[in-house]
Protein backbone atom coordinates (compact mmCIF):
# COMPACT_ATOMS: atom_id res chain seq x y z
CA UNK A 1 118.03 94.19 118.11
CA UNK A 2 118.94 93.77 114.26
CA UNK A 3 117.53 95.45 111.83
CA UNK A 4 115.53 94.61 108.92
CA UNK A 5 118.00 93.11 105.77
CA UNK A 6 116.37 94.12 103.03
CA UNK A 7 116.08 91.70 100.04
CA UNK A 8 115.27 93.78 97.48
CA UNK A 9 112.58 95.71 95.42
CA UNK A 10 110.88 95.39 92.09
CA UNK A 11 109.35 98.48 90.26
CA UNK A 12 107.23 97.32 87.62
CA UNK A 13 104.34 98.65 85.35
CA UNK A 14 101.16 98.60 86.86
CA UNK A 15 99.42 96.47 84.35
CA UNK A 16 97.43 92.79 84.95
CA UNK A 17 100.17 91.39 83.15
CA UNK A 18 102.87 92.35 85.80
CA UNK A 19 101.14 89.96 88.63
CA UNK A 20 103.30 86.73 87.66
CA UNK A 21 106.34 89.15 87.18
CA UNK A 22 105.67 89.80 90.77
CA UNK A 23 105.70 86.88 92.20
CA UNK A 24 108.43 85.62 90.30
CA UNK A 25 110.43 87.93 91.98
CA UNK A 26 109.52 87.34 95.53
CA UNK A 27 110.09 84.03 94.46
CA UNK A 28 113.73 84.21 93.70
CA UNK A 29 114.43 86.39 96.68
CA UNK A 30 112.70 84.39 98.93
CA UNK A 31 114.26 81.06 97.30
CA UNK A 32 117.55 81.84 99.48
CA UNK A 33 115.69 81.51 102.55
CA UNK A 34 114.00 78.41 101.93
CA UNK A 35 110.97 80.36 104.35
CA UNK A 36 108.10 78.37 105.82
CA UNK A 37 105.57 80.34 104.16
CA UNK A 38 107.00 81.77 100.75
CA UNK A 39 103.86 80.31 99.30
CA UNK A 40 101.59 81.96 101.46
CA UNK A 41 103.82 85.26 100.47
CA UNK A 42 103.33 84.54 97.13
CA UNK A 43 99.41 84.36 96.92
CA UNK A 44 99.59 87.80 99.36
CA UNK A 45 101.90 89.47 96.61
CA UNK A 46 99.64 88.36 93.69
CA UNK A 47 96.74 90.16 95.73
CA UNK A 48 97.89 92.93 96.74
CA UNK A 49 99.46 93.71 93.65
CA UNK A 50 96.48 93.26 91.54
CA UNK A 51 94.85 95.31 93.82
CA UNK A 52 96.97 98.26 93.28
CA UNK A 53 96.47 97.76 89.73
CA UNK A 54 92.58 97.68 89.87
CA UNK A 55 92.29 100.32 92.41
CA UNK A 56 95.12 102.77 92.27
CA UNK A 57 96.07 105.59 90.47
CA UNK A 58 99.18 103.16 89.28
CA UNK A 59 96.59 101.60 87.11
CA UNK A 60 95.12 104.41 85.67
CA UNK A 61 98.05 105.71 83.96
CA UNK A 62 99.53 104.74 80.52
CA UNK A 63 102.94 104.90 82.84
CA UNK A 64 102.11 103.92 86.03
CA UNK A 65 104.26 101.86 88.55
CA UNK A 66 103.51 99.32 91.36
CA UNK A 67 106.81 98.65 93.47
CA UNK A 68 107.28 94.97 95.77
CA UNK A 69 109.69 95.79 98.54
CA UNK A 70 111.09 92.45 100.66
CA UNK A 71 112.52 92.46 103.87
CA UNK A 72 113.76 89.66 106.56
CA UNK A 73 113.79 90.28 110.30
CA UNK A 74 114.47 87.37 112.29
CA UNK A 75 112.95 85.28 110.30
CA UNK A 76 109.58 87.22 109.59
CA UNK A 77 109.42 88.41 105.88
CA UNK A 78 107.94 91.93 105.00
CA UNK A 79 106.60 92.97 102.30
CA UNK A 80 105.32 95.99 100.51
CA UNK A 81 103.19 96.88 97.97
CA UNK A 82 103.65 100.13 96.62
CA UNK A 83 101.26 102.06 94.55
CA UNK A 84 100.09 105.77 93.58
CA UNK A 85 97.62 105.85 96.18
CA UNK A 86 93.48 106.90 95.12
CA UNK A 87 92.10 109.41 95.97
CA UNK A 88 88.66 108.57 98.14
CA UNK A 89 89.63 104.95 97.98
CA UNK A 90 91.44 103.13 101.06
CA UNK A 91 92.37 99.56 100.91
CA UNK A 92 89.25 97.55 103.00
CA UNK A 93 88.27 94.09 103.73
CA UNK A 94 85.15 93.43 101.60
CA UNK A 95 82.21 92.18 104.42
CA UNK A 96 79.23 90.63 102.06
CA UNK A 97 81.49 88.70 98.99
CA UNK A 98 79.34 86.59 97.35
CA UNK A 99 80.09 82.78 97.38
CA UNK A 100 80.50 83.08 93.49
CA UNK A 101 82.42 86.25 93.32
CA UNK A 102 85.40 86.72 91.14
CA UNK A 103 86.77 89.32 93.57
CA UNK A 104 86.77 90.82 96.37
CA UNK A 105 88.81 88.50 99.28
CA UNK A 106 92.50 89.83 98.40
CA UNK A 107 92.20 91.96 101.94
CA UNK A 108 90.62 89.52 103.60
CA UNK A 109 93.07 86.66 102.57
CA UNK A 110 95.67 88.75 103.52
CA UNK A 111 94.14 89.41 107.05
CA UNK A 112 94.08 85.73 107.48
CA UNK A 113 97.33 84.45 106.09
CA UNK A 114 99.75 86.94 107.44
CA UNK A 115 100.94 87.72 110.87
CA UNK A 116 99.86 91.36 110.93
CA UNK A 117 99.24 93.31 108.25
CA UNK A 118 98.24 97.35 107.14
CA UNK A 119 98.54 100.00 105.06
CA UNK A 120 99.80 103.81 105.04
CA UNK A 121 99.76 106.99 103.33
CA UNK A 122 103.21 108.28 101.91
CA UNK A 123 103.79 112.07 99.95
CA UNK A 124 103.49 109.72 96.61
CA UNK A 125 101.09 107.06 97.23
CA UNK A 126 100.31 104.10 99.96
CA UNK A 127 102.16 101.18 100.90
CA UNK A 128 100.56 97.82 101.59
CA UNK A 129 102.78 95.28 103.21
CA UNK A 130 101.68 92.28 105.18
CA UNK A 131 104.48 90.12 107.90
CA UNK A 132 104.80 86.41 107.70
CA UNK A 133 106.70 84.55 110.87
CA UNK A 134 108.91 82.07 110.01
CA UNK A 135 106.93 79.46 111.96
């Protein structure tokens, strides 16, 4: 069995402002593989990402840092989203979102786009990362 080839990795400041700088990047790496679902991975990215920025420590720091990590196994993408971590807080899937919310479906549009998805302590922060199958 092969092992993940890693694509590459993006550390950039956890600010609102960073979101398209995101995606751009995941963009151009996943531009090579001409994937099935690099828009799908896009939208995911964008979410996650301003999630870590709205509800990590990352955010709450003059020089805080959100990381995008992309991998390709076989044809399924993975990506992380890596962030300070918050203390009290762990990434959920919002149950009651109003119709006319401006928020609050970024999990749960993950949970239905992706092939599997989760999310993990680490000695620095958490890592959110979500698969897409190439199919």
């Amino acid at each position: 069995m092969r092992t993940p080839e890693p694509l590459g990795r993006a550390d950039l400041p956890a600010e609102v402002e960073s979101v398209p700088l995101a995606r751009r990047y995941v963009r151009d790496l996943l531009d090579r593989l001409d994937h099935k679902q690099t828009d799908d991975a896009l939208l995911l990215v964008s979410e996650l990402f301003t999630n870590a920025v709205r509800h990590s420590d990352s955010g709450r720091h003059p020089d805080g840092r959100v990381s995008v990590a992309v991998a390709n196994h076989n044809g399924t993408l993975h990506i992380d989203v890596i962030d300070a971590g918050s203390t009290g807080q762990t990434p959920r899937i919002c149950p009651d979102v109003a119709p006319d919310s401006g928020g609050g479906r970024g999990l749960w549009l993950v949970q239905e786009l992706s092939t599997s998805w989760g999310w993990y302590e680490t000695p620095t922060g958490r890592v959110v990362w979500f698969r897409l199958s190439d199919t």
